[in-house]
PDB file of N, CA and C in Angstrom:
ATOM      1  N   UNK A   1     -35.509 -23.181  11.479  1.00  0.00           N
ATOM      2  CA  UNK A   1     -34.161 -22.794  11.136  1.00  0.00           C
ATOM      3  C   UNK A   1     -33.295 -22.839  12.396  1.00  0.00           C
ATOM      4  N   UNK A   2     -31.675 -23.544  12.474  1.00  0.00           N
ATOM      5  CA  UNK A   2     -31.329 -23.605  13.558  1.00  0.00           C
ATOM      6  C   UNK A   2     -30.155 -22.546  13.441  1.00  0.00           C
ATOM      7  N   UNK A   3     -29.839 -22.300  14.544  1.00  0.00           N
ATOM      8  CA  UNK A   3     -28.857 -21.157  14.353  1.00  0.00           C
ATOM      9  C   UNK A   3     -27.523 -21.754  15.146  1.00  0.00           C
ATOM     10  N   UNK A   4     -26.476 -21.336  14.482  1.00  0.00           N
ATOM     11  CA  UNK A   4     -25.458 -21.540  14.832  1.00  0.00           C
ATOM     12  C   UNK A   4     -24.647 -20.446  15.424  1.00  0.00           C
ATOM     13  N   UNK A   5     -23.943 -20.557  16.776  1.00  0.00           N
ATOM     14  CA  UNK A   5     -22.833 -19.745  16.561  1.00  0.00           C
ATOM     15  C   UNK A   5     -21.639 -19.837  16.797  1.00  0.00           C
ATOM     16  N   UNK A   6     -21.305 -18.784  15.927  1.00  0.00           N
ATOM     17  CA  UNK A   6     -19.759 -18.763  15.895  1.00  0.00           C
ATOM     18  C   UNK A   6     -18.759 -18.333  16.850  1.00  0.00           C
ATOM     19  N   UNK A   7     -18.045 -18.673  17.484  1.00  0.00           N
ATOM     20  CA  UNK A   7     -17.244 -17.868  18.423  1.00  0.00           C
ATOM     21  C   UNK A   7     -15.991 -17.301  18.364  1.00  0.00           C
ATOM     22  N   UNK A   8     -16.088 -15.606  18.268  1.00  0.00           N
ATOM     23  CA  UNK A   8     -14.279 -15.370  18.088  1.00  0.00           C
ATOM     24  C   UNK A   8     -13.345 -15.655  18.493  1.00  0.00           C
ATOM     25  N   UNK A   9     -12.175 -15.429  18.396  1.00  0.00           N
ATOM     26  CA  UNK A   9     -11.178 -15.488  19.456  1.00  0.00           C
ATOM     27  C   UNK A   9     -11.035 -14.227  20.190  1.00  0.00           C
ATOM     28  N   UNK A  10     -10.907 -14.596  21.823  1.00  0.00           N
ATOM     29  CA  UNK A  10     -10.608 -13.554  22.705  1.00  0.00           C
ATOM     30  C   UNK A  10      -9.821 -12.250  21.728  1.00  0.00           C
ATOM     31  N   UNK A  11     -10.036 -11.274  21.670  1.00  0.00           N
ATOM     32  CA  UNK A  11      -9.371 -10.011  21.389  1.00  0.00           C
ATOM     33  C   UNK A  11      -8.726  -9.341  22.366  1.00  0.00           C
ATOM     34  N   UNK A  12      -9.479  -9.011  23.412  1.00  0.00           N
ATOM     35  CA  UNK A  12      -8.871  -8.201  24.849  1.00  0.00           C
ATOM     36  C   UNK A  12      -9.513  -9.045  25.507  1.00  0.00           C
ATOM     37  N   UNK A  13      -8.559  -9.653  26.175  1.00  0.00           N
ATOM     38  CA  UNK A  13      -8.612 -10.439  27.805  1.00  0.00           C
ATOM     39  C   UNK A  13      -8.517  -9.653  28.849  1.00  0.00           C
ATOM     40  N   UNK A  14      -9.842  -9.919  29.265  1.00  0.00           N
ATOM     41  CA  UNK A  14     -10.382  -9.293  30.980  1.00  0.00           C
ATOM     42  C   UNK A  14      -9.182  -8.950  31.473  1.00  0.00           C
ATOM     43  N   UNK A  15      -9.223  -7.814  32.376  1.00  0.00           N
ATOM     44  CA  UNK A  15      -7.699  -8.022  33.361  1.00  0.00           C
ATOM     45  C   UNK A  15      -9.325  -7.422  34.436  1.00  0.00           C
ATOM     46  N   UNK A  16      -8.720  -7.511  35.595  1.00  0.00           N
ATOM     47  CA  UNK A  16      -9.220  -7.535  36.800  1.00  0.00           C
ATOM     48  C   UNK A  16      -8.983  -5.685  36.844  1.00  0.00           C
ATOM     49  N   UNK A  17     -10.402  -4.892  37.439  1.00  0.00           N
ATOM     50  CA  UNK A  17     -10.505  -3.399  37.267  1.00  0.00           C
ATOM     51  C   UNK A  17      -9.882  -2.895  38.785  1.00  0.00           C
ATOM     52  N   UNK A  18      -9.895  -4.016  39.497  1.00  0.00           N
ATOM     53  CA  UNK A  18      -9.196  -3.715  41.214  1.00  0.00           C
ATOM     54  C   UNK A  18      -8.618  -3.116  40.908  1.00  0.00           C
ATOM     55  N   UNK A  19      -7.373  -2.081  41.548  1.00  0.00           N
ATOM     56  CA  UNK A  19      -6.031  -1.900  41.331  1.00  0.00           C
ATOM     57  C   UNK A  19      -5.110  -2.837  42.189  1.00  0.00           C
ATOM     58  N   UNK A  20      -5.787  -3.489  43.038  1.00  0.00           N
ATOM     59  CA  UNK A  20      -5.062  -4.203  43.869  1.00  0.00           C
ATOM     60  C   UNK A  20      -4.761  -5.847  42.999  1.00  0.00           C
ATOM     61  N   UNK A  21      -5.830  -6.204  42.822  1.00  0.00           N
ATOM     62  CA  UNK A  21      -5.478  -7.072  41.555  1.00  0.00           C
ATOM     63  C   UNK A  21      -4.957  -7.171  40.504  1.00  0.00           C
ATOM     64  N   UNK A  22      -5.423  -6.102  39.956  1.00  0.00           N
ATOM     65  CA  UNK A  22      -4.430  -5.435  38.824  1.00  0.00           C
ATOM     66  C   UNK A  22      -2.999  -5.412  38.647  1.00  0.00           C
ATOM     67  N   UNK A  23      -3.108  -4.595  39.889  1.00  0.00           N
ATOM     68  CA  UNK A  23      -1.009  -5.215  40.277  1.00  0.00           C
ATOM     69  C   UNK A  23      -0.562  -6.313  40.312  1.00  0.00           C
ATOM     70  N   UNK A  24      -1.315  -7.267  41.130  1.00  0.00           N
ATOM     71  CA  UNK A  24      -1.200  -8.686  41.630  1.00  0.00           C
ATOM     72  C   UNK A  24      -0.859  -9.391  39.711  1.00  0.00           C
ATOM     73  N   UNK A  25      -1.858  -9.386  39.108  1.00  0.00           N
ATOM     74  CA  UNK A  25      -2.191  -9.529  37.806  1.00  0.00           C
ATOM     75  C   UNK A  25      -0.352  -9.416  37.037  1.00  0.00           C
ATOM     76  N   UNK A  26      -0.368  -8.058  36.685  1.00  0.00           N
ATOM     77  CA  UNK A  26       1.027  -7.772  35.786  1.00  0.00           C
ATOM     78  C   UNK A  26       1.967  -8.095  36.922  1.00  0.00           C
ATOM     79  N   UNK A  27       2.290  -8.511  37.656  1.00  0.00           N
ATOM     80  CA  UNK A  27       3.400  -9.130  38.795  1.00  0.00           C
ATOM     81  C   UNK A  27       2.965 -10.243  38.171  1.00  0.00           C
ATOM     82  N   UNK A  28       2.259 -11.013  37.906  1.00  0.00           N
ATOM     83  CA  UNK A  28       2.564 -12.635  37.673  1.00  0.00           C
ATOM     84  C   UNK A  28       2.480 -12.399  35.822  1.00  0.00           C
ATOM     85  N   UNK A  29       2.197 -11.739  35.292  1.00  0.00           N
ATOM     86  CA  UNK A  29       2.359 -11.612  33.524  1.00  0.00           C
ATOM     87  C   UNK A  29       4.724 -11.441  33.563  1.00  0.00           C
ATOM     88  N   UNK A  30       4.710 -10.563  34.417  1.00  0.00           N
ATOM     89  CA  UNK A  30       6.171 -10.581  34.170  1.00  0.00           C
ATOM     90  C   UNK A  30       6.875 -11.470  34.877  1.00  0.00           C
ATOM     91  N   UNK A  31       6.470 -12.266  35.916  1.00  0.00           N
ATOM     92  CA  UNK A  31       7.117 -12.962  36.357  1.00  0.00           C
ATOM     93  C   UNK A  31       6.957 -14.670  35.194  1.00  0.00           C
ATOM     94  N   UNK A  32       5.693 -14.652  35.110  1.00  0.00           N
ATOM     95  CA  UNK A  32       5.542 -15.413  33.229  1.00  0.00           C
ATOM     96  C   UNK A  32       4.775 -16.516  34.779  1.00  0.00           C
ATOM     97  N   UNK A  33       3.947 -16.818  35.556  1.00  0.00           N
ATOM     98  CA  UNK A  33       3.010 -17.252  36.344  1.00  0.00           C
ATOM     99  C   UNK A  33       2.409 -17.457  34.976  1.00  0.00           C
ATOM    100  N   UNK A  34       1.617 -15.978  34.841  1.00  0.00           N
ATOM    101  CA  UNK A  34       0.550 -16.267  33.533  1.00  0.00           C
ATOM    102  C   UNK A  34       0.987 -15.737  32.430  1.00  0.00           C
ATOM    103  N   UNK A  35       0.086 -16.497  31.131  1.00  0.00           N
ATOM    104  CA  UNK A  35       0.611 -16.087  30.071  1.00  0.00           C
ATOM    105  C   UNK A  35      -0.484 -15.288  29.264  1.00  0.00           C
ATOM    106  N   UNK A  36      -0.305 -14.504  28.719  1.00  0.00           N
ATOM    107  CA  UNK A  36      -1.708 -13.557  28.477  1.00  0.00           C
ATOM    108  C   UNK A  36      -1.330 -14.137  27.099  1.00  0.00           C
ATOM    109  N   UNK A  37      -3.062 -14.600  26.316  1.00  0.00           N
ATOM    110  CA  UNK A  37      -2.891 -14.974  24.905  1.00  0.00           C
ATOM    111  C   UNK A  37      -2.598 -13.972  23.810  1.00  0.00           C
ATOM    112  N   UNK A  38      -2.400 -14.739  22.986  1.00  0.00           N
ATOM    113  CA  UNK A  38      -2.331 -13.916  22.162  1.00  0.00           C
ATOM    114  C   UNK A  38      -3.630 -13.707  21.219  1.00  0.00           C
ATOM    115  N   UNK A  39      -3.850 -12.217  20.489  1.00  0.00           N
ATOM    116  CA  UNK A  39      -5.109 -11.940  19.824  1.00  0.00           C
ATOM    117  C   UNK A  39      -5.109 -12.620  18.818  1.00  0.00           C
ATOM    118  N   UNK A  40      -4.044 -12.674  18.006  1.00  0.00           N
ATOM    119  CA  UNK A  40      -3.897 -12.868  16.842  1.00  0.00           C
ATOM    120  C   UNK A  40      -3.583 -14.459  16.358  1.00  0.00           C
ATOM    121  N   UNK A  41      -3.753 -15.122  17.423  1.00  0.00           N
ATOM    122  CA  UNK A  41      -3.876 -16.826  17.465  1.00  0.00           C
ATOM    123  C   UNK A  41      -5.476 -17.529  16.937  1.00  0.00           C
ATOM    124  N   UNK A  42      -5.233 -18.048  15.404  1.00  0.00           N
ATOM    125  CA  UNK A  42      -5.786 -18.642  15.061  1.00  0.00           C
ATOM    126  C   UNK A  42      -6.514 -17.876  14.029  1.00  0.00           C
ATOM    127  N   UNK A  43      -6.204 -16.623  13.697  1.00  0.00           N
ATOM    128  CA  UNK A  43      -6.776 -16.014  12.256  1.00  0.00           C
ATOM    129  C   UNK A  43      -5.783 -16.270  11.254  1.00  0.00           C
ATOM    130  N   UNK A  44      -6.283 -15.820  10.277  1.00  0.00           N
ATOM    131  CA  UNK A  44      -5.883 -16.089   9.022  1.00  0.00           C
ATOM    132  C   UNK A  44      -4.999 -14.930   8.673  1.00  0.00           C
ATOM    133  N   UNK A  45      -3.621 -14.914   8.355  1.00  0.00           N
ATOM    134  CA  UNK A  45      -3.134 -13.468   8.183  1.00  0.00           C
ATOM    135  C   UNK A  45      -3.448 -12.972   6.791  1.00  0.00           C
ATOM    136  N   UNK A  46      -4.213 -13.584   5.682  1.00  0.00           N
ATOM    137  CA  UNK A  46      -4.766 -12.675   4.377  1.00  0.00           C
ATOM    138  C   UNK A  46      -5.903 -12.282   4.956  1.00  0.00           C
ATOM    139  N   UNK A  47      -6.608 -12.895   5.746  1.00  0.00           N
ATOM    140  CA  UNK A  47      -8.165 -12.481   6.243  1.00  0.00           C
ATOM    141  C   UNK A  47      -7.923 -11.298   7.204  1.00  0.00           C
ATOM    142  N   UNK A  48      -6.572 -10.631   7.798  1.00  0.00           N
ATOM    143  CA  UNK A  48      -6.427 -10.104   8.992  1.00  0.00           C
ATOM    144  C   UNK A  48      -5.548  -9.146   8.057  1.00  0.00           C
ATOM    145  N   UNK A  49      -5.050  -8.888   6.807  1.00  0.00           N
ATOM    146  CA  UNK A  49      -5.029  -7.696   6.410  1.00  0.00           C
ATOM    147  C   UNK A  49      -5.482  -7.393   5.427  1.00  0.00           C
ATOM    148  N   UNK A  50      -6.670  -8.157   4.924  1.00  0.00           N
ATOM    149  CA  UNK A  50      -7.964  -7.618   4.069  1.00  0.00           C
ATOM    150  C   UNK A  50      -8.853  -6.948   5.396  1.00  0.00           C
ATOM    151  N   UNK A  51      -8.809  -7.358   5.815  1.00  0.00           N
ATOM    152  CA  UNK A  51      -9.661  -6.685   7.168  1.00  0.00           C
ATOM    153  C   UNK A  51      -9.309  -4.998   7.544  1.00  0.00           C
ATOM    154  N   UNK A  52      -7.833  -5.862   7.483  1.00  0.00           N
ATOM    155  CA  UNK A  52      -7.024  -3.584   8.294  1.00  0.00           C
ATOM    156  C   UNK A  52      -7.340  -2.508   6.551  1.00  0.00           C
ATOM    157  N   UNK A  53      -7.735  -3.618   5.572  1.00  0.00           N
ATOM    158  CA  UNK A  53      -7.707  -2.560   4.566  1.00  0.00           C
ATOM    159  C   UNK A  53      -8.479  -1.951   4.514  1.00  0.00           C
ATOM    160  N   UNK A  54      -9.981  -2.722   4.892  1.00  0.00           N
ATOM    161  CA  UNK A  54     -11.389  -2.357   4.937  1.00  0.00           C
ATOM    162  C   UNK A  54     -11.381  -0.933   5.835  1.00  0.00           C
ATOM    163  N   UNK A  55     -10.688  -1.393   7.223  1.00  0.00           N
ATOM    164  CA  UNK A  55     -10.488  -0.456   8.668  1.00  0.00           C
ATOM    165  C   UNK A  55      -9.995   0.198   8.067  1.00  0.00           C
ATOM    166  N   UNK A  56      -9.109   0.698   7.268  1.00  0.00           N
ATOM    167  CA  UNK A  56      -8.191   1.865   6.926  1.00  0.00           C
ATOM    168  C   UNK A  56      -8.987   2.947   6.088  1.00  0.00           C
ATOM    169  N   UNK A  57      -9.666   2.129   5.121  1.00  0.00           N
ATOM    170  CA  UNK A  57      -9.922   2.873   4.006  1.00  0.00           C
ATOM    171  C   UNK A  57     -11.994   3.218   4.499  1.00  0.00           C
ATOM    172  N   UNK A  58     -12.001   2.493   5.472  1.00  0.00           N
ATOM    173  CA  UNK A  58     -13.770   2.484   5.519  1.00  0.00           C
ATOM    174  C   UNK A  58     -14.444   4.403   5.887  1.00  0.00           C
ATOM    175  N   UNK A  59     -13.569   5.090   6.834  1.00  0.00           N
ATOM    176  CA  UNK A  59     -14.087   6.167   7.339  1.00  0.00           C
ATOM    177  C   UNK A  59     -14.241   7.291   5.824  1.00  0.00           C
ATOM    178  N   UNK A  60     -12.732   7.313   5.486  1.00  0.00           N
ATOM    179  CA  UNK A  60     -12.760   8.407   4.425  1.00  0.00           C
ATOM    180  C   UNK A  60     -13.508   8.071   3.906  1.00  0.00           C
ATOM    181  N   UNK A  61     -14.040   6.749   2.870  1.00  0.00           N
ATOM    182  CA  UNK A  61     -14.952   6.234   2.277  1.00  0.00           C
ATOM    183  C   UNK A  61     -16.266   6.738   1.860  1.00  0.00           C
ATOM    184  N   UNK A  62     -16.628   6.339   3.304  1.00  0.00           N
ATOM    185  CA  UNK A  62     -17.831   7.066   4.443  1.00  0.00           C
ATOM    186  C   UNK A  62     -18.375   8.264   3.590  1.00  0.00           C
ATOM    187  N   UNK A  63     -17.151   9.226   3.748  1.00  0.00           N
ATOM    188  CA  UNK A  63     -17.091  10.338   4.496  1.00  0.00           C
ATOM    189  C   UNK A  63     -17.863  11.396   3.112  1.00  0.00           C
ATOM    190  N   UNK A  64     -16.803  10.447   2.190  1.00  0.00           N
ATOM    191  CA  UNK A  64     -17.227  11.058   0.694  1.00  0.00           C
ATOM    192  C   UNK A  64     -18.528  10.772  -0.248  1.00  0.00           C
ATOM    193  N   UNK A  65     -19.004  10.068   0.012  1.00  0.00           N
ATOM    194  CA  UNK A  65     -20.743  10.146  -0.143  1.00  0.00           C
ATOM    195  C   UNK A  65     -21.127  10.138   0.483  1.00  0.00           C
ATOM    196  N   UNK A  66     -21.518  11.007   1.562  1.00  0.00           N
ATOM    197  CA  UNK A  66     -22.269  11.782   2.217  1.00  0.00           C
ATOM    198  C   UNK A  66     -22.306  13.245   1.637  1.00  0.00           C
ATOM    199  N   UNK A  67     -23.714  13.745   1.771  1.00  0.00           N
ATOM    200  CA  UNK A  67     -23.406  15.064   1.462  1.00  0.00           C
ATOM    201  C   UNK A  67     -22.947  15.820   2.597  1.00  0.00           C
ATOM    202  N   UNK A  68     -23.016  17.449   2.373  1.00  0.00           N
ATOM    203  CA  UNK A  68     -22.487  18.075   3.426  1.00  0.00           C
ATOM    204  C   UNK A  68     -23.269  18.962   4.534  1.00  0.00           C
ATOM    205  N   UNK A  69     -24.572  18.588   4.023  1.00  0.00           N
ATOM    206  CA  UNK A  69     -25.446  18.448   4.773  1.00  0.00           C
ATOM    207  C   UNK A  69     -25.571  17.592   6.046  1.00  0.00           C
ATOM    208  N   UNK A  70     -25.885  16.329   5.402  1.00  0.00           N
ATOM    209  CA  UNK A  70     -25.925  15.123   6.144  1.00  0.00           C
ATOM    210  C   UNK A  70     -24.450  15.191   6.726  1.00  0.00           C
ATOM    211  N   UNK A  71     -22.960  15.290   6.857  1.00  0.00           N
ATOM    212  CA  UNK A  71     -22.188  15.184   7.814  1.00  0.00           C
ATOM    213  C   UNK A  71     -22.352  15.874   8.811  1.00  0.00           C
ATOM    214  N   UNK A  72     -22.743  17.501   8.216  1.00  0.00           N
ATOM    215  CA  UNK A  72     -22.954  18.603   9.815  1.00  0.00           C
ATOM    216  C   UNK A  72     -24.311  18.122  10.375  1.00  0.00           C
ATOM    217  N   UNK A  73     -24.958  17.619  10.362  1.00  0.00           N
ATOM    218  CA  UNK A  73     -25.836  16.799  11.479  1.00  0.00           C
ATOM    219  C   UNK A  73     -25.300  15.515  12.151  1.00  0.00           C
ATOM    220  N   UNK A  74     -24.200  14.913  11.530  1.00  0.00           N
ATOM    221  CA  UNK A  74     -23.494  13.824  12.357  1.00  0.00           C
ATOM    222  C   UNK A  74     -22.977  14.471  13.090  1.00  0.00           C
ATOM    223  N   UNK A  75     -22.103  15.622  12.598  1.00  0.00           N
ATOM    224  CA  UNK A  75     -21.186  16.278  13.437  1.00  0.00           C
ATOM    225  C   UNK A  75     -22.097  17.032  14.822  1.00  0.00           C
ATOM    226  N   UNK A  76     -22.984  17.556  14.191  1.00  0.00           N
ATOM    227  CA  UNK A  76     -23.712  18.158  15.288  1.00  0.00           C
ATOM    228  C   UNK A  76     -23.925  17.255  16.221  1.00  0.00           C
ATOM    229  N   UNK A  77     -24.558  16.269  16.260  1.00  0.00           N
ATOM    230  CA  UNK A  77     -25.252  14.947  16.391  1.00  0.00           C
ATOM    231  C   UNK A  77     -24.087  14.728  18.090  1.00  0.00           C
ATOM    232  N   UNK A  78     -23.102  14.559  17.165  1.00  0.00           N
ATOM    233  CA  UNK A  78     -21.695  14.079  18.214  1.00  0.00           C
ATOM    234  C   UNK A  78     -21.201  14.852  19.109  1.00  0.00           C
ATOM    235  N   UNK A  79     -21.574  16.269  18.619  1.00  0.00           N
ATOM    236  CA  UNK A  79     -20.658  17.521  19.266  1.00  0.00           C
ATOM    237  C   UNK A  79     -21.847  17.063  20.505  1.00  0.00           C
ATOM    238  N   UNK A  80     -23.332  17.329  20.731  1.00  0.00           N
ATOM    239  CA  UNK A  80     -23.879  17.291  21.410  1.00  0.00           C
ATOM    240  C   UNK A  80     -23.970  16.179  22.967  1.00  0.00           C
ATOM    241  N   UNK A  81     -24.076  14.681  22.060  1.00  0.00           N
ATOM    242  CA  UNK A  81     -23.377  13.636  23.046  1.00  0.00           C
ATOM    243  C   UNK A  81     -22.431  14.379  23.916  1.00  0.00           C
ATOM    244  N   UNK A  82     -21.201  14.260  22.955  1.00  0.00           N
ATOM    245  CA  UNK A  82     -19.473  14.686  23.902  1.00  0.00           C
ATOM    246  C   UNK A  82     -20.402  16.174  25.148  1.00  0.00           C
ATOM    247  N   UNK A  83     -20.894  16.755  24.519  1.00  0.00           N
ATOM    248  CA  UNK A  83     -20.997  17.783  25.602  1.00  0.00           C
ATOM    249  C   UNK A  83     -21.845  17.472  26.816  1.00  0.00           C
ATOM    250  N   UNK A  84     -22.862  16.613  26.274  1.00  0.00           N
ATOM    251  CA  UNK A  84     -23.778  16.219  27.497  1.00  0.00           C
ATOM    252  C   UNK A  84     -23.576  15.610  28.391  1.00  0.00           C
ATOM    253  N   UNK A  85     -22.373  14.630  28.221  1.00  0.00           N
ATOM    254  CA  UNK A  85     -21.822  13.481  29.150  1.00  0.00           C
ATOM    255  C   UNK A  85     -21.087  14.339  30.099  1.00  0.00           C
ATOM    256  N   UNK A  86     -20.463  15.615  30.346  1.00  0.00           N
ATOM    257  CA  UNK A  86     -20.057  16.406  30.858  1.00  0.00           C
ATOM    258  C   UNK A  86     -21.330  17.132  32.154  1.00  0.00           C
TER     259      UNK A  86
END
Protein backbone atom coordinates (compact mmCIF):
# COMPACT_ATOMS: atom_id res chain seq x y z
CA UNK A 1 0.00 0.00 0.00
CA UNK A 2 1.52 3.36 -0.96
CA UNK A 3 0.84 6.29 0.98
CA UNK A 4 0.30 9.53 -0.07
CA UNK A 5 0.59 12.84 1.38
CA UNK A 6 -1.24 15.57 1.50
CA UNK A 7 0.04 18.93 2.27
CA UNK A 8 -1.84 21.91 3.92
CA UNK A 9 -1.55 25.24 3.37
CA UNK A 10 0.74 27.22 5.70
CA UNK A 11 -1.76 28.40 8.56
CA UNK A 12 0.78 30.38 10.83
CA UNK A 13 3.97 31.35 9.19
CA UNK A 14 7.14 31.03 11.29
CA UNK A 15 8.14 34.55 12.35
CA UNK A 16 11.64 34.46 13.81
CA UNK A 17 11.41 34.05 18.14
CA UNK A 18 14.69 36.63 18.29
CA UNK A 19 13.33 39.85 19.33
CA UNK A 20 15.93 41.32 17.39
CA UNK A 21 14.68 39.69 14.31
CA UNK A 22 11.43 39.91 15.12
CA UNK A 23 11.62 43.62 14.83
CA UNK A 24 13.81 43.42 11.81
CA UNK A 25 10.84 41.00 10.51
CA UNK A 26 7.53 43.50 11.08
CA UNK A 27 9.87 46.57 9.81
CA UNK A 28 10.01 44.88 6.44
CA UNK A 29 6.02 43.35 6.68
CA UNK A 30 5.14 47.24 6.92
CA UNK A 31 7.45 48.56 4.85
CA UNK A 32 5.72 45.62 2.27
CA UNK A 33 9.84 44.14 1.67
CA UNK A 34 7.80 41.00 2.64
CA UNK A 35 4.57 39.84 2.14
CA UNK A 36 3.20 37.50 4.78
CA UNK A 37 0.67 34.91 3.02
CA UNK A 38 -2.28 34.60 3.38
CA UNK A 39 -4.04 31.48 5.45
CA UNK A 40 -6.91 31.39 3.73
CA UNK A 41 -5.33 31.05 0.06
CA UNK A 42 -6.46 28.16 -1.70
CA UNK A 43 -9.38 26.62 0.50
CA UNK A 44 -12.60 26.27 -0.38
CA UNK A 45 -14.91 28.88 1.34
CA UNK A 46 -18.07 26.13 1.75
CA UNK A 47 -15.34 23.69 3.05
CA UNK A 48 -13.99 26.64 5.45
CA UNK A 49 -17.40 27.34 6.95
CA UNK A 50 -18.63 23.81 7.24
CA UNK A 51 -15.50 23.50 9.11
CA UNK A 52 -16.10 26.79 11.69
CA UNK A 53 -19.55 24.96 12.11
CA UNK A 54 -18.10 21.74 13.21
CA UNK A 55 -15.47 24.19 15.53
CA UNK A 56 -18.38 26.02 16.90
CA UNK A 57 -20.76 23.52 17.70
CA UNK A 58 -18.06 20.46 18.48
CA UNK A 59 -17.24 21.36 22.42
CA UNK A 60 -20.89 21.86 23.71
CA UNK A 61 -21.60 18.75 21.72
CA UNK A 62 -18.93 17.00 23.57
CA UNK A 63 -19.95 18.18 26.54
CA UNK A 64 -23.56 16.79 26.54
CA UNK A 65 -22.98 13.12 26.31
CA UNK A 66 -20.76 12.80 28.66
CA UNK A 67 -21.93 11.96 31.91
CA UNK A 68 -21.20 13.96 34.95
CA UNK A 69 -19.13 11.77 36.23
CA UNK A 70 -16.87 11.34 33.42
CA UNK A 71 -16.55 15.39 32.96
CA UNK A 72 -15.35 15.91 36.77
CA UNK A 73 -12.46 13.59 36.02
CA UNK A 74 -11.63 15.63 32.81
CA UNK A 75 -12.01 18.50 34.84
CA UNK A 76 -10.00 17.12 37.56
CA UNK A 77 -7.68 15.63 35.05
CA UNK A 78 -6.92 19.43 33.76
CA UNK A 79 -7.17 21.27 37.01
CA UNK A 80 -4.13 19.04 37.93
CA UNK A 81 -1.86 19.56 34.63
CA UNK A 82 -2.58 23.62 34.91
CA UNK A 83 -1.34 23.28 38.54
CA UNK A 84 1.67 21.17 38.03
CA UNK A 85 3.26 23.17 35.29
CA UNK A 86 3.51 25.84 38.01
Amino acid sequence: MQRVLIFAPMRNPKRPKDTNQRAKYIVELLTGEVIEPNPDEGKSPKRVKIGRLGGLKGGKARAEKLSAKKRKSIAKKAAKKRWAKK
